[in-house]
Protein backbone atom coordinates (compact mmCIF):
# COMPACT_ATOMS: atom_id res chain seq x y z
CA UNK A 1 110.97 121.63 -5.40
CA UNK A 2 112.41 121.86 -2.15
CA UNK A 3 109.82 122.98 0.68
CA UNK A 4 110.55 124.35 4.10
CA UNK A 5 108.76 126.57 7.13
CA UNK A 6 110.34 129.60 5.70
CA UNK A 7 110.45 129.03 1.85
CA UNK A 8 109.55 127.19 -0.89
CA UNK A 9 112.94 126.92 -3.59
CA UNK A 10 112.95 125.43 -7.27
CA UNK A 11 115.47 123.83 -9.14
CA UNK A 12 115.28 122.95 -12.35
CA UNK A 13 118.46 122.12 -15.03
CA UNK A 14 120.58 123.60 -12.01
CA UNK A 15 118.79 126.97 -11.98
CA UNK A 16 116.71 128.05 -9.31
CA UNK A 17 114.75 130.94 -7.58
CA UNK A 18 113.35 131.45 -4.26
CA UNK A 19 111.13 134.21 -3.04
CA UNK A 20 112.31 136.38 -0.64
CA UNK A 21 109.75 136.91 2.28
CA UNK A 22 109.47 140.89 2.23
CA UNK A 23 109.14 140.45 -1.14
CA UNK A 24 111.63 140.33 -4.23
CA UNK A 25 113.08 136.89 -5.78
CA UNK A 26 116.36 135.34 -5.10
CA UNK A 27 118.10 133.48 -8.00
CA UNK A 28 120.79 131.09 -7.89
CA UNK A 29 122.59 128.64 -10.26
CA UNK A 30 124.41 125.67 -9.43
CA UNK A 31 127.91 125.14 -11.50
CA UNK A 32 128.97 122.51 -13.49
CA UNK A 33 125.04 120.81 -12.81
CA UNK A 34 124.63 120.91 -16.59
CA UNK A 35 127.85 119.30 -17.49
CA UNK A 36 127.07 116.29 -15.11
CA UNK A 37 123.66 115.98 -16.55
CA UNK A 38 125.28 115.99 -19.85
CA UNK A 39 127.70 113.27 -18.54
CA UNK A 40 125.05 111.01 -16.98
CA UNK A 41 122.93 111.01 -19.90
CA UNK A 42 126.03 110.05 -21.90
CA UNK A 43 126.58 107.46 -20.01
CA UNK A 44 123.11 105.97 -20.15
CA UNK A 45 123.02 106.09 -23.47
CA UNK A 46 126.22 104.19 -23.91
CA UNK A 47 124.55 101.64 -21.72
CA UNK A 48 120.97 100.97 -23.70
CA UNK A 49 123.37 100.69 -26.74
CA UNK A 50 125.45 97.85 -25.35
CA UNK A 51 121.91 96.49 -23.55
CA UNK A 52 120.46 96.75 -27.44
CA UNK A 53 123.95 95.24 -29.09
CA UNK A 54 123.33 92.22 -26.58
CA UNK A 55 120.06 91.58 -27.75
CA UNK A 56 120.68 92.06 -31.83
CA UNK A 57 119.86 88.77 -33.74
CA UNK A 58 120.30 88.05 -36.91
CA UNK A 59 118.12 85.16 -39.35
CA UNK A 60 119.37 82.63 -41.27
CA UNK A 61 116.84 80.07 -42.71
CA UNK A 62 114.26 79.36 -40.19
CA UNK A 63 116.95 80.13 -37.31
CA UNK A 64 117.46 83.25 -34.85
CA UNK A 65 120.90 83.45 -34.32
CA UNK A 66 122.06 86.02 -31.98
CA UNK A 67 124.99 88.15 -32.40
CA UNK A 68 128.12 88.03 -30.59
CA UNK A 69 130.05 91.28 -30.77
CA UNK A 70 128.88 94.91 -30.74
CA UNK A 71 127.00 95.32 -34.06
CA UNK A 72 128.96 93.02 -35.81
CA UNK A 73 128.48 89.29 -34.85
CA UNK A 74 132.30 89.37 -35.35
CA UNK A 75 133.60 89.30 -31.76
CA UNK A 76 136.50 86.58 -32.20
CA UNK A 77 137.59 88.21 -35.25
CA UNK A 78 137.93 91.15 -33.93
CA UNK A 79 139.77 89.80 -30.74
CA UNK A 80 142.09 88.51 -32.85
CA UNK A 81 142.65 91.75 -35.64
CA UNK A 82 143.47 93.66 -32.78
CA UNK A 83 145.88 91.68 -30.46
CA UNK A 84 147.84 89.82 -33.15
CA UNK A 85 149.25 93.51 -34.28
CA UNK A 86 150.43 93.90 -30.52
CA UNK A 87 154.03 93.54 -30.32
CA UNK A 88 153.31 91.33 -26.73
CA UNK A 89 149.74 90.04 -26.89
CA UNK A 90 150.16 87.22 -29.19
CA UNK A 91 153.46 85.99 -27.60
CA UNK A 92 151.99 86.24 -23.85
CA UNK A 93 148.66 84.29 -24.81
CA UNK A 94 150.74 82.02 -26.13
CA UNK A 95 152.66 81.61 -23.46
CA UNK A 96 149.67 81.52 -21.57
CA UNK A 97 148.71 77.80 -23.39
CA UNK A 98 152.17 76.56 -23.03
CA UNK A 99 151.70 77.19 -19.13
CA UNK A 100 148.43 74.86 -19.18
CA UNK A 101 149.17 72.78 -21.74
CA UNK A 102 152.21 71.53 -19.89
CA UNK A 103 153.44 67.99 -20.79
CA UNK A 104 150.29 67.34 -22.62
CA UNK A 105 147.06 65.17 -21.02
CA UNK A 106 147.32 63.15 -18.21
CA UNK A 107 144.72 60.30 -16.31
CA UNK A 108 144.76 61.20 -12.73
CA UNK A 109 142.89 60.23 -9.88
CA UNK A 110 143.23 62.80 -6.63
CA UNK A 111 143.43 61.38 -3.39
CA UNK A 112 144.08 63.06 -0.03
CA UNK A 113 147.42 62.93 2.10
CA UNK A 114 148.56 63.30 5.01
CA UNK A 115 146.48 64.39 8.34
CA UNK A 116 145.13 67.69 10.25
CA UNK A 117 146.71 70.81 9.23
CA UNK A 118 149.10 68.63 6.64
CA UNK A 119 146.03 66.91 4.91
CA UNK A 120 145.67 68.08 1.01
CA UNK A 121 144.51 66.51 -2.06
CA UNK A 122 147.13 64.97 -4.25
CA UNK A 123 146.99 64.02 -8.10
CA UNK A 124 148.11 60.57 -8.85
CA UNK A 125 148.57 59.29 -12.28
CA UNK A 126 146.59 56.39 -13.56
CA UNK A 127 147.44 54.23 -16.37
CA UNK A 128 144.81 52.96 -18.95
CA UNK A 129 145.28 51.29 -21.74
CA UNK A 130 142.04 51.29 -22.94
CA UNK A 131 141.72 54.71 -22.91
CA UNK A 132 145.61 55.48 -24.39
CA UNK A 133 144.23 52.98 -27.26
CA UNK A 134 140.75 54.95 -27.70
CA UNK A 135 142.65 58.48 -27.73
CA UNK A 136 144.96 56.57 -30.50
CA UNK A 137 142.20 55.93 -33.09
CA UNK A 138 141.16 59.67 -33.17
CA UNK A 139 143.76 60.72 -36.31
CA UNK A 140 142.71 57.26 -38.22
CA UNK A 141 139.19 58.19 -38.11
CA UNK A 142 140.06 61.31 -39.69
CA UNK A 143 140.05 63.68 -36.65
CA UNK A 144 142.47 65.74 -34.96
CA UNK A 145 145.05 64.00 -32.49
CA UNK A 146 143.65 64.70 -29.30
CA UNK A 147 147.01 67.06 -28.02
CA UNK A 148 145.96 69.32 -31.26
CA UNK A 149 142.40 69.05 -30.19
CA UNK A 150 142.90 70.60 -26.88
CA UNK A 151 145.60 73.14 -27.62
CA UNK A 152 143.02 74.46 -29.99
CA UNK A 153 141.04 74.74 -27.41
CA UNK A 154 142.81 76.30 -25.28
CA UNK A 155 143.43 78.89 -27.58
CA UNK A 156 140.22 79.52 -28.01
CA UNK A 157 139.32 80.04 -24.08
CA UNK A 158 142.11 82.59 -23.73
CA UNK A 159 140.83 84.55 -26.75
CA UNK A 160 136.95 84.41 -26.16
CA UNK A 161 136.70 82.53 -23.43
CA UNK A 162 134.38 79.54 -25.27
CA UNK A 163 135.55 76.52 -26.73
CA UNK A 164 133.36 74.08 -28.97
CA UNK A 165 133.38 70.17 -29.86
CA UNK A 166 131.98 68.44 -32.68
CA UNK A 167 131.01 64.50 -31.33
CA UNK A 168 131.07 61.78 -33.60
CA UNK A 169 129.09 58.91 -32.47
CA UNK A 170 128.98 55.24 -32.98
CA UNK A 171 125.83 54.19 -34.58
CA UNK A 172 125.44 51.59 -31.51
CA UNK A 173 125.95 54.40 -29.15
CA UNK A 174 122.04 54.25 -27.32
CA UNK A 175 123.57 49.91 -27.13
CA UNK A 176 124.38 49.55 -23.30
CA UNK A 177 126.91 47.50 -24.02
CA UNK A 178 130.41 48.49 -25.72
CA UNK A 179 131.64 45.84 -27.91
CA UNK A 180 135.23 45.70 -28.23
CA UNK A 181 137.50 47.86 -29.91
CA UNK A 182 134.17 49.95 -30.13
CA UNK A 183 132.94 53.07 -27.88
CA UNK A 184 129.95 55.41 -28.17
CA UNK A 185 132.02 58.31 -28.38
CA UNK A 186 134.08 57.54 -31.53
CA UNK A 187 136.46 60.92 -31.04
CA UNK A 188 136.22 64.61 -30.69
CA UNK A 189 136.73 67.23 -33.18
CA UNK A 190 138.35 71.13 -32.68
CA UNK A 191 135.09 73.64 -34.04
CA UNK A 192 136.80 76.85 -33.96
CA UNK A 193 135.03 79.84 -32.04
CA UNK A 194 134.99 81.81 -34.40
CA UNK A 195 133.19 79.83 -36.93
CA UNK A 196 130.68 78.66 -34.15
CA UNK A 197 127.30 80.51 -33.21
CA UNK A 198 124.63 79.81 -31.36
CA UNK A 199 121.08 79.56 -32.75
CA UNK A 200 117.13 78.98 -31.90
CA UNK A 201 114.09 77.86 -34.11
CA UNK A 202 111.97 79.99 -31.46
CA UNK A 203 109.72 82.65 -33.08
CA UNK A 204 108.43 85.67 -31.61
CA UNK A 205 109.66 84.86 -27.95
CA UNK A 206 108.36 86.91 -25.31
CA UNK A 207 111.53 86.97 -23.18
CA UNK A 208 115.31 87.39 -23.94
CA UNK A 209 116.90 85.10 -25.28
CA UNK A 210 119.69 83.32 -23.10
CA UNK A 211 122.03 80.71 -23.72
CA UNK A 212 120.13 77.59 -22.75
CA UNK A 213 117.06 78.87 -25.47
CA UNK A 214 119.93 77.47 -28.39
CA UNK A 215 119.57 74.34 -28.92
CA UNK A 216 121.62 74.20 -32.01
CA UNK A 217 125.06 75.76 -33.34
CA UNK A 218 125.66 76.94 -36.68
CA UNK A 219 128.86 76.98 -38.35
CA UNK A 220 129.68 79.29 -41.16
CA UNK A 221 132.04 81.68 -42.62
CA UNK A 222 130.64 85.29 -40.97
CA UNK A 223 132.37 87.47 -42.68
CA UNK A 224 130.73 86.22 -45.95
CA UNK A 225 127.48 84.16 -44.21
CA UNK A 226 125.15 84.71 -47.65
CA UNK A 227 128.33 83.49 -49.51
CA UNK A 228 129.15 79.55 -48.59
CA UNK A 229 127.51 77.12 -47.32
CA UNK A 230 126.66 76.66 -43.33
CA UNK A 231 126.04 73.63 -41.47
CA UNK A 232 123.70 73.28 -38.75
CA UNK A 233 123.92 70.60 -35.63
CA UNK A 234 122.19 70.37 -32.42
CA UNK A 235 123.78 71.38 -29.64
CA UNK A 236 125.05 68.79 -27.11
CA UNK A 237 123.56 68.42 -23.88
CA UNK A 238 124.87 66.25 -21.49
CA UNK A 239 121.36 65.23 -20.21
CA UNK A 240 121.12 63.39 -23.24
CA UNK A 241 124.15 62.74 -24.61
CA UNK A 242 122.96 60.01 -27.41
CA UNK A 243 119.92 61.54 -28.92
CA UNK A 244 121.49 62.65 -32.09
CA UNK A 245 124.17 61.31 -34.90
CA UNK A 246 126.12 64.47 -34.46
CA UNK A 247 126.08 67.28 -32.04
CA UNK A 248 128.24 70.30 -31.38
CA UNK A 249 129.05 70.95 -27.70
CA UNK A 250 129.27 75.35 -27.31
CA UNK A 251 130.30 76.05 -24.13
CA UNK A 252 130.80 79.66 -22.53
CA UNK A 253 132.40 80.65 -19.84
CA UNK A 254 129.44 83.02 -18.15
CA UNK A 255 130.32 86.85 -18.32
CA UNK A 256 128.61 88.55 -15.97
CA UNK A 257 125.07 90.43 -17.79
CA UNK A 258 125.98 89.06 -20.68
CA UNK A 259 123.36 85.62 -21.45
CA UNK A 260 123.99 84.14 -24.35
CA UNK A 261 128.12 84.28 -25.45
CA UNK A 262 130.76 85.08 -23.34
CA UNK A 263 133.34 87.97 -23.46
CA UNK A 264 136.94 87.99 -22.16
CA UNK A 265 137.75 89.89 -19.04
CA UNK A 266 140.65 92.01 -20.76
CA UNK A 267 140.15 93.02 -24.20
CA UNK A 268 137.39 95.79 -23.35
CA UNK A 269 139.63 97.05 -20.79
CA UNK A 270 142.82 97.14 -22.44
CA UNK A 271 141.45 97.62 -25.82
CA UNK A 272 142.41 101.51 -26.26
CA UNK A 273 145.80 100.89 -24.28
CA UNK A 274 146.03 97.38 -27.15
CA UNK A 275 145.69 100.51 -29.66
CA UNK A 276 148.39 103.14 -28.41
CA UNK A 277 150.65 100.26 -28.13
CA UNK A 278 149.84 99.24 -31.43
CA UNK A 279 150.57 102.96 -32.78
CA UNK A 280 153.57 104.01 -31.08
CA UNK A 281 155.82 102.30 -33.87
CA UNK A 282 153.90 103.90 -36.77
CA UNK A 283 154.26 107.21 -34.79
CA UNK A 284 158.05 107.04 -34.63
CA UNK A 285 158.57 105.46 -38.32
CA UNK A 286 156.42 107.77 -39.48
CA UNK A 287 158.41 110.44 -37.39
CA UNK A 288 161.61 108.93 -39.16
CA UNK A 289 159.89 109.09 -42.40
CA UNK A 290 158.26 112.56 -42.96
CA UNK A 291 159.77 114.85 -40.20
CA UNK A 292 162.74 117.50 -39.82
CA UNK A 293 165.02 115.04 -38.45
CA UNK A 294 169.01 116.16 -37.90
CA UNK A 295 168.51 118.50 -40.38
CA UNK A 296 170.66 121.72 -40.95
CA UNK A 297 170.14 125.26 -41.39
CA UNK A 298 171.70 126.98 -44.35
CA UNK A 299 172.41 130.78 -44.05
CA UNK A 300 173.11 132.23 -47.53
CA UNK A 301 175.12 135.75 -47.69
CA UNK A 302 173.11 137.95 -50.23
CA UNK A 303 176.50 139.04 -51.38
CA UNK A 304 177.14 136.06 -52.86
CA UNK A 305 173.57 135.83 -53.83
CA UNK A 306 173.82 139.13 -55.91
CA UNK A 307 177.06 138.05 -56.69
CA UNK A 308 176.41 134.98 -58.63
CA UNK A 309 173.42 137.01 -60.41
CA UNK A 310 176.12 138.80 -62.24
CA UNK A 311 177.82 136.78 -63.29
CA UNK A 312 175.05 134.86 -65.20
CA UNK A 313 174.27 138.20 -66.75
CA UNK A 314 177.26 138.62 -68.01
CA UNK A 315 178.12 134.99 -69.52
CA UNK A 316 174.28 135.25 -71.00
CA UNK A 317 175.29 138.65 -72.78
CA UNK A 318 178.36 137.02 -73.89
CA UNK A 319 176.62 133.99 -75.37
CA UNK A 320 174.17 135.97 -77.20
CA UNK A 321 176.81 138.48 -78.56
CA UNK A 322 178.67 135.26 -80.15
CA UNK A 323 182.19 136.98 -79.10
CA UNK A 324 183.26 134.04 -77.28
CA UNK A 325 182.84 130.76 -77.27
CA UNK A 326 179.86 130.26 -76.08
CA UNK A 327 179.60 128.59 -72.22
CA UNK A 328 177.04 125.87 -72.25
CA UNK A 329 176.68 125.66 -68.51
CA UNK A 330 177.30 127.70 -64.99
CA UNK A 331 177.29 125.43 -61.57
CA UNK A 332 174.45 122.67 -63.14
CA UNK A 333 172.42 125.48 -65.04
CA UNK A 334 171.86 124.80 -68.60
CA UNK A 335 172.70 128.25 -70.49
CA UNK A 336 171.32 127.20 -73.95
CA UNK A 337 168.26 125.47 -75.23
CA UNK A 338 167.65 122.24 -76.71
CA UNK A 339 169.22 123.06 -80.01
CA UNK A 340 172.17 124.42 -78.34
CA UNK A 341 171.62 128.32 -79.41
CA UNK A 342 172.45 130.64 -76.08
CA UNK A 343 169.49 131.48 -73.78
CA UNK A 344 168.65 135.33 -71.80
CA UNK A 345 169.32 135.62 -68.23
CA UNK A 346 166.21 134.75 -66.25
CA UNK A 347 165.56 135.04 -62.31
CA UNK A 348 165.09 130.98 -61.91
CA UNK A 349 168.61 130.46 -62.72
CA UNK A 350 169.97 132.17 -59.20
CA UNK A 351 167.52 129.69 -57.53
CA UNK A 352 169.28 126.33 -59.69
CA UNK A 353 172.21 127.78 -58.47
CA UNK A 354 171.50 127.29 -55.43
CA UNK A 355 169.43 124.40 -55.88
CA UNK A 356 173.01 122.78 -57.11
CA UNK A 357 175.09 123.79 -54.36
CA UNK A 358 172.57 122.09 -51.75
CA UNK A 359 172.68 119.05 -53.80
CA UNK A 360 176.41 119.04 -53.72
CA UNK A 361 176.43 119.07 -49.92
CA UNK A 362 174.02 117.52 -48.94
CA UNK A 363 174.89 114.27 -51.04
CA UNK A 364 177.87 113.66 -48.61
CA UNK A 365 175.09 112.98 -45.63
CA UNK A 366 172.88 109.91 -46.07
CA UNK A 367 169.56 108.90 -44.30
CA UNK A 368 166.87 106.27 -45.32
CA UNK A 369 163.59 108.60 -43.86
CA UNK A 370 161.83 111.07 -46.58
CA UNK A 371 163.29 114.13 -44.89
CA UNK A 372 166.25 112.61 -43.71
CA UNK A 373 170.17 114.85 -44.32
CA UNK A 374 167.86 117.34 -46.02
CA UNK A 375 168.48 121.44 -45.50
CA UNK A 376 166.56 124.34 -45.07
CA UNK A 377 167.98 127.53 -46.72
CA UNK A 378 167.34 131.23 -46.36
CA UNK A 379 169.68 134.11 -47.10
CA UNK A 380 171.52 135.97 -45.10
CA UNK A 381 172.79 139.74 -46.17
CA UNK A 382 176.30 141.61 -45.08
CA UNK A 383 178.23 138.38 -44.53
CA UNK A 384 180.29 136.53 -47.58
CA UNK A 385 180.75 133.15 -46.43
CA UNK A 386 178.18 130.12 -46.09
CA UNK A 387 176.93 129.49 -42.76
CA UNK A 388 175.45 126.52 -41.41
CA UNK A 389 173.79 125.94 -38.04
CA UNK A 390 172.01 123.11 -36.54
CA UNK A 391 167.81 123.40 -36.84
CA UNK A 392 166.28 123.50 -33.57
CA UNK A 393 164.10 120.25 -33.12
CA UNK A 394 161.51 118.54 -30.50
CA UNK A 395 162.35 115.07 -31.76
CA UNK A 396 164.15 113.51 -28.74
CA UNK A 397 161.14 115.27 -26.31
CA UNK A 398 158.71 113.45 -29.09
CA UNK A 399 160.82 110.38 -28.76
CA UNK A 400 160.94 109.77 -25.15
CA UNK A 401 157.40 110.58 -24.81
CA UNK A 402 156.37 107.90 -27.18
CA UNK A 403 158.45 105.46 -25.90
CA UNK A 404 158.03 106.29 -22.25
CA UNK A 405 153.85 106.07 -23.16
CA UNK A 406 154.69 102.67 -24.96
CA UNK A 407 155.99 100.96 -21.88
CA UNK A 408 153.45 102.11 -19.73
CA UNK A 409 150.78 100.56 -22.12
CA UNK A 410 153.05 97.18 -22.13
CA UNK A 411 153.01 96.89 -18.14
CA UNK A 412 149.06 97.56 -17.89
CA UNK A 413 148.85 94.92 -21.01
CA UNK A 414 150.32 92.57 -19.07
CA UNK A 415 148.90 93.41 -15.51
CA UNK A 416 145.19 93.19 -17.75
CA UNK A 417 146.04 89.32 -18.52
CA UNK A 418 147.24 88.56 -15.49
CA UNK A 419 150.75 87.40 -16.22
CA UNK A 420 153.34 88.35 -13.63
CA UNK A 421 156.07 90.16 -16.20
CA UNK A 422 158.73 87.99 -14.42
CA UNK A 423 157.26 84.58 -15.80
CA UNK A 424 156.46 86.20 -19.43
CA UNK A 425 159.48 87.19 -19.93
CA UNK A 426 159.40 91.29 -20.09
CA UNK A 427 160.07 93.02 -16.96
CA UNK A 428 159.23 96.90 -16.11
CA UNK A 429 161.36 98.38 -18.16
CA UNK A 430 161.28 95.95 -21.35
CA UNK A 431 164.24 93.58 -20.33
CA UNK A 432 164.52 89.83 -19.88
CA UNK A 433 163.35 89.25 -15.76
CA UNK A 434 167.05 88.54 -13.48
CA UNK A 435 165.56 87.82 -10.44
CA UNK A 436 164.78 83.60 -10.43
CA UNK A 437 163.16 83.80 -6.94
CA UNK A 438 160.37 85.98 -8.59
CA UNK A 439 160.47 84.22 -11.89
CA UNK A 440 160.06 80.76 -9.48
CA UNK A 441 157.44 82.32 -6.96
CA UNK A 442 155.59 83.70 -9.40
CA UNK A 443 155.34 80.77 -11.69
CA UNK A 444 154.01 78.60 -8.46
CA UNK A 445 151.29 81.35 -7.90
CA UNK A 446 150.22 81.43 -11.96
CA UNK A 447 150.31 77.92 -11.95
CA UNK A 448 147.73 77.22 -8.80
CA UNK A 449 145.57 79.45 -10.55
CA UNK A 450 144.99 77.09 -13.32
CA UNK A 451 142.55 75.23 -12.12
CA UNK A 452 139.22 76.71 -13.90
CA UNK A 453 140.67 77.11 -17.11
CA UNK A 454 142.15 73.42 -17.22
CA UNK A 455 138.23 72.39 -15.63
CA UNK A 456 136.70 74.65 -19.06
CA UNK A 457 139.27 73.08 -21.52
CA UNK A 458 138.87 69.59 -20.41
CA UNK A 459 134.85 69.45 -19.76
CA UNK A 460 134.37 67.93 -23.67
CA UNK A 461 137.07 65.28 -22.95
CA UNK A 462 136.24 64.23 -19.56
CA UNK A 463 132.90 63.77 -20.67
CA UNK A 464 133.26 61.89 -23.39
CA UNK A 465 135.71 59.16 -20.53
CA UNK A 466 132.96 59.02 -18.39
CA UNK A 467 130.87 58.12 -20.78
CA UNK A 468 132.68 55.30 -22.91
CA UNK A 469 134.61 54.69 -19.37
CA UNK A 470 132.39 54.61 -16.98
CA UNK A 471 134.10 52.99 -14.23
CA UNK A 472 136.13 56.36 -14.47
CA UNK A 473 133.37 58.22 -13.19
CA UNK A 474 132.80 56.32 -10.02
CA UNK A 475 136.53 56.24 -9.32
CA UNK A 476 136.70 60.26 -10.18
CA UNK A 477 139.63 59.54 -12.58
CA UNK A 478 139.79 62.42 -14.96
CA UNK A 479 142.06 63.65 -17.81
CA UNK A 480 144.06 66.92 -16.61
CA UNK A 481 146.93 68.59 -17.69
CA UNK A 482 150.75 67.58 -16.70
CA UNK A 483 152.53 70.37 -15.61
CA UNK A 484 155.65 70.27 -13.78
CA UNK A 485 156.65 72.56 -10.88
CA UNK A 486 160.76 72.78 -11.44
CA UNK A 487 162.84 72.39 -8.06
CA UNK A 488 164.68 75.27 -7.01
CA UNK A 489 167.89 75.26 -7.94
CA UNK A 490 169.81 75.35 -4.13
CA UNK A 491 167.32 72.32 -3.88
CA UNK A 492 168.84 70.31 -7.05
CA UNK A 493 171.89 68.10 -5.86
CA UNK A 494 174.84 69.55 -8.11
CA UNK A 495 175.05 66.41 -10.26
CA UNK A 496 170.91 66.76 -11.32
CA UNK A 497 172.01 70.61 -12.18
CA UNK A 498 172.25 71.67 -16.14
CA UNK A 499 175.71 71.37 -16.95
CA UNK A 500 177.06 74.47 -18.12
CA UNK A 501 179.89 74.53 -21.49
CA UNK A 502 182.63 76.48 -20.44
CA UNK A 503 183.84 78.78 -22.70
CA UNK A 504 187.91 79.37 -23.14
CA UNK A 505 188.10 82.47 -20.98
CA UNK A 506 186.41 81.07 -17.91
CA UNK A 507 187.68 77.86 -18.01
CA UNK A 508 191.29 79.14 -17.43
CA UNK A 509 189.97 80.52 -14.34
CA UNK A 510 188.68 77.03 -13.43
CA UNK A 511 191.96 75.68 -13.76
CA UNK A 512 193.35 78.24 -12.03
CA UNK A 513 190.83 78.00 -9.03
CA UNK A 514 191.89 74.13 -8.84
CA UNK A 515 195.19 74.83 -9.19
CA UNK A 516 195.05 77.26 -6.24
C-alpha cells in the first residue's frame, strides 16, 4: 500500500485501485507486472534446485558421500559425454595440456635479476640426481612414470578442474632419517576424477557439509556403485603427511558457492552452444538424408495419360479374345497372371505405367541421401509432351543458416576456454590462423597465464620433494613445467632458421635469382 496526504493506493499482483476524493474508485493495472513475477519466481526456483543439488548426498556403508553433479553424482562423466562429440572441444583441451605440459618436468629454483624497473624473477634449472633417480623407480614399483602421472593430471584439471593422488609410503616413513636408496614417499599414483569422491563418517551434522568435513575418498565405478567393489582411503593432509599406509590426496580447485567439489568455469556456460554445435552435422546429414533435395518436377499431359489408358484396354480385350497372340507385358506392367492366362484392364495399371517411366529416368541421376534424384509427378491436361521443371527448394537458405549458426557456436567455444583461435589453430571463419605475429603474441600471453594451473598440477609432486628432499624446501627448488618461448623468426640468424626443401618449380627461380 502506498500512502500519501491526498490518497491511499493498493497494489497487489500489478492491479490496483485508488479512491477518488469526491467519491468513485480509480483502477489501474500495471503491464507486463505478472510476467516478471512469473520470471522472478522462475528464477528462484531454478536457484533452491541447484542450492538443493549441492547439498544431495548419497550413503554407502557407514559413509556420506556427497554428490558431484546436478542429480546425478556423474559430473566428470558428463563433462566428458558432451565435449568429446564436439568437433573442437576435445582437440583444443588437448592442446590446452600440450601448452603446459611443455618439454615435460623440470627442477628449478627462481631467483631475481637485474635491478629497479629491470628487476624480475627468473627460473633457473637445477640438477639432482637424487631426485632424477627417485622419479626413476616409480614404473619398477609398479606405478605410472611420473610424465604419465602428470599429463593425467592435467587432463583432469582442464576437464573438472580437480586432480587426485594415491601415496604409497615406505613403512619407515614416521623414521627421521632416510636410508639410502630409500624415501618416505615411495611414488605417486594417477586416481582418475572421475572415479574419485569425497566422503565423511559424520552423522546427522548440523551444518553443510564442505570440503574439509571429508576426510576420506572413495573410489568406485558410479555408474554401477552397488555393482563392484569400492575402495576407501583417507584423505591426505599435508599437516600430517605420515599418519596412514595409504592416503589419497583430492584436491579442488574452489568454485565460487560451490563447498565441497569444484566445477569448471566453461561447460555450464557453453553447454547449450557445446549442443548446437554438436547438432548442426546431424541437421544437415539428416537434411541430405530425408529431404527434397535437387529434386525435379514432373508435369504429365493427361493426353497421354488417357492415351496410354487405351491402349491397355485394347491389348487386355485382345488377350482375352485369344485372336492374337497374346502380349504378356506393356511398358513393365504384367498383363497376365501367374499361370500366364490374360488379365482385365484395371485402373492401377495407368499408375505402373507411370511408375515405370519415372524409374526409367530417374535411374540416369544418382544420389546417396533417401530422397536424393527422386521426382515428384502430377499431370498436366491440353499439352502432349513431358515437362519437367526444377522444384522450388529452401535448402541453400537452410544450409547457410546452419552453417553460419555453427561457426558462431565454434568462436564462443573457443572464446569460453580461453584459447586465442590464432594459437589453436581455427581462426574466425574456420581456417588455419596466417598471421604469425598473432599466433606468436598470443602464444606469449596464453603462456604467462599458466601459472595457477601448473601451481594445481604440480602441488602432489612438489610435496612429495619437499618432503623426501627437504633441503629443497629451504632452497625453494620446485618441479615446474619446461616450456619454451620460440624466438621470432626476424630474430633467428638465417643459419638457426628451418631449412626449407625446395621443390622443382621454385628452385628454378632460385637459380635464376643467382644467376641474375
Amino acid at each position: 500500500m502506498i500512502q500519501n496526504n491526498q490518497t491511499n493506493i493498493e497494489i497487489k499482483d500489478g492491479r490496483g485501485f485508488a479512491p477518488i476524493p469526491n467519491g468513485g474508485v480509480f483502477t489501474f493495472e500495471v503491464q507486463g507486472f505478472a510476467e516478471r513475477e512469473s520470471i522472478q519466481q522462475k528464477e528462484y526456483q531454478n536457484l533452491y534446485s541447484r542450492y538443493l543439488s549441492d547439498n544431495m548426498t548419497m550413503t554407502i556403508a557407514d559413509f556420506t558421500v556427497p554428490v558431484w553433479g546436478n542429480r546425478h553424482n556423474l559430473y566428470p562423466q558428463e563433462v566428458f559425454s558432451i565435449t568429446s562429440q564436439n568437433k573442437l572441444l576435445p582437440e583444443v583441451i588437448k592442446k590446452q595440456v600440450k601448452f603446459l605440459f611443455g618439454k615435460g618436468p623440470r627442477l628449478y629454483q627462481e631467483v631475481i635479476s637485474g635491478e629497479g624497473e629491470n628487476q624480475r624473477r627468473v627460473r633457473i634449472p637445477v640438477d639432482m640426481p637424487a631426485v632424477d633417480e627417485w622419479l626413476d623407480t616409480w614404473e619398477e614399483q609398479g606405478v605410472e612414470n611420473v610424465w604419465d602421472y602428470l599429463k593425467n593430471r592435467i587432463v583432469d584439471f582442464y576437464y573438472v578442474n580437480t586432480c587426485c593422488s594415491r601415496w604409497h609410503f615406505n613403512t619407515s616413513r614416521r623414521s627421521a632419517l632416510n636410508f639410502q636408496g630409500s624415501h618416505k614417499v615411495r611414488a605417486l599414483s594417477y586416481v582418475g576424477a572421475d572415479e574419485a569422491r569425497l566422503a565423511t563418517r559424520e552423522k546427522g551434522i548440523s551444518k553443510r557439509i564442505k570440503n574439509a568435513d571429508c576426510k576420506y575418498v572413495i573410489i568406485a565405478d558410479w555408474l554401477n556403485p552397488n555393482k563392484y567393489d569400492y575402495q576407501v582411503y583417507h584423505r591426505f593432509t599435508p599437516a600430517d603427511p605420515f599418519r596412514y599406509n595409504t592416503a589419497v590426496s583430492f584436491e579442488s580447485d574452489k568454485t565460487f558457492t560451490k563447498w565441497i567439489y569444484a566445477f569448471n568455469d566453461w561447460f555450464e556456460g557453453l553447454l547449450e552452444w557445446i549442443k548446437a554445435s554438436n547438432l548442426s552435422p546431424k541437421y544437415l546429414n539428416s537434411y541430405l538424408k530425408n529431404a527434397l533435395n535437387a529434386h525435379i518436377h514432373v508435369i504429365i499431359p493427361g493426353t497421354w495419360y488417357n492415351a496410354q489408358i487405351d491402349i491397355l484396354q485394347r491389348i487386355c480385350a485382345q488377350n482375352l479374345e485369344g485372336e492374337a497372340p497374346v502380349q504378356t507385358e506393356y511398358k513393365g506392367v504384367k498383363l497376365v497372371n501367374e499361370k500366364g492366362a490374360p488379365i482385365p484392364f484395371y485402373e492401377t495399371m495407368i499408375d505402373e505405367v507411370i511408375a515405370n517411366e519415372l524409374r526409367m529416368i530417374t535411374s540416369l541421376m544418382s544420389g546417396e541421401g533417401k530422397n536424393q534424384g527422386k521426382l515428384w509427378a502430377s499431370t498436366k491436361w491440353g499439352e502432349e509432351g513431358w515437362e519437367f521443371k526444377e522444384f522450388p527448394g529452401k535448402f541453400k537458405e537452410f544450409f547457410d543458416t546452419v552453417i553460419s549458426y555453427d561457426k558462431r557456436a565454434d568462436q564462443v567455444t573457443l572464446a569460453g576456454k580461453g584459447v586465442p583461435p590464432s594459437i589453436s589453430g581455427v581462426d574466425k571463419d574456420g581456417s588455419i590462423s596466417n598471421s604469425g605475429s598473432e599466433v606468436y603474441y598470443n602464444y606469449l600471453i596464453y603462456v604467462a597465464s599458466l601459472v595457477w594451473d601448473e601451481y594445481f598440477v604440480m602441488k602432489d609432486l612438489n610435496r612429495a620433494l619437499h618432503l623426501n628432499f627437504p633441503e629443497t624446501k629451504k632452497k625453494k627448488i620446485k618441479f615446474g613445467f619446461w616450456i619454451d618461448i620460440p624466438a621470432k623468426l626476424q630474430d633467428t640468424p638465417p643459419s638457426q632458421r628451418p631449412q626449407q626443401t625446395a621443390t622443382a618449380d621454385n628452385q628454378t627461380n632460385i637459380e635464376k635469382t643467382q644467376e641474375q
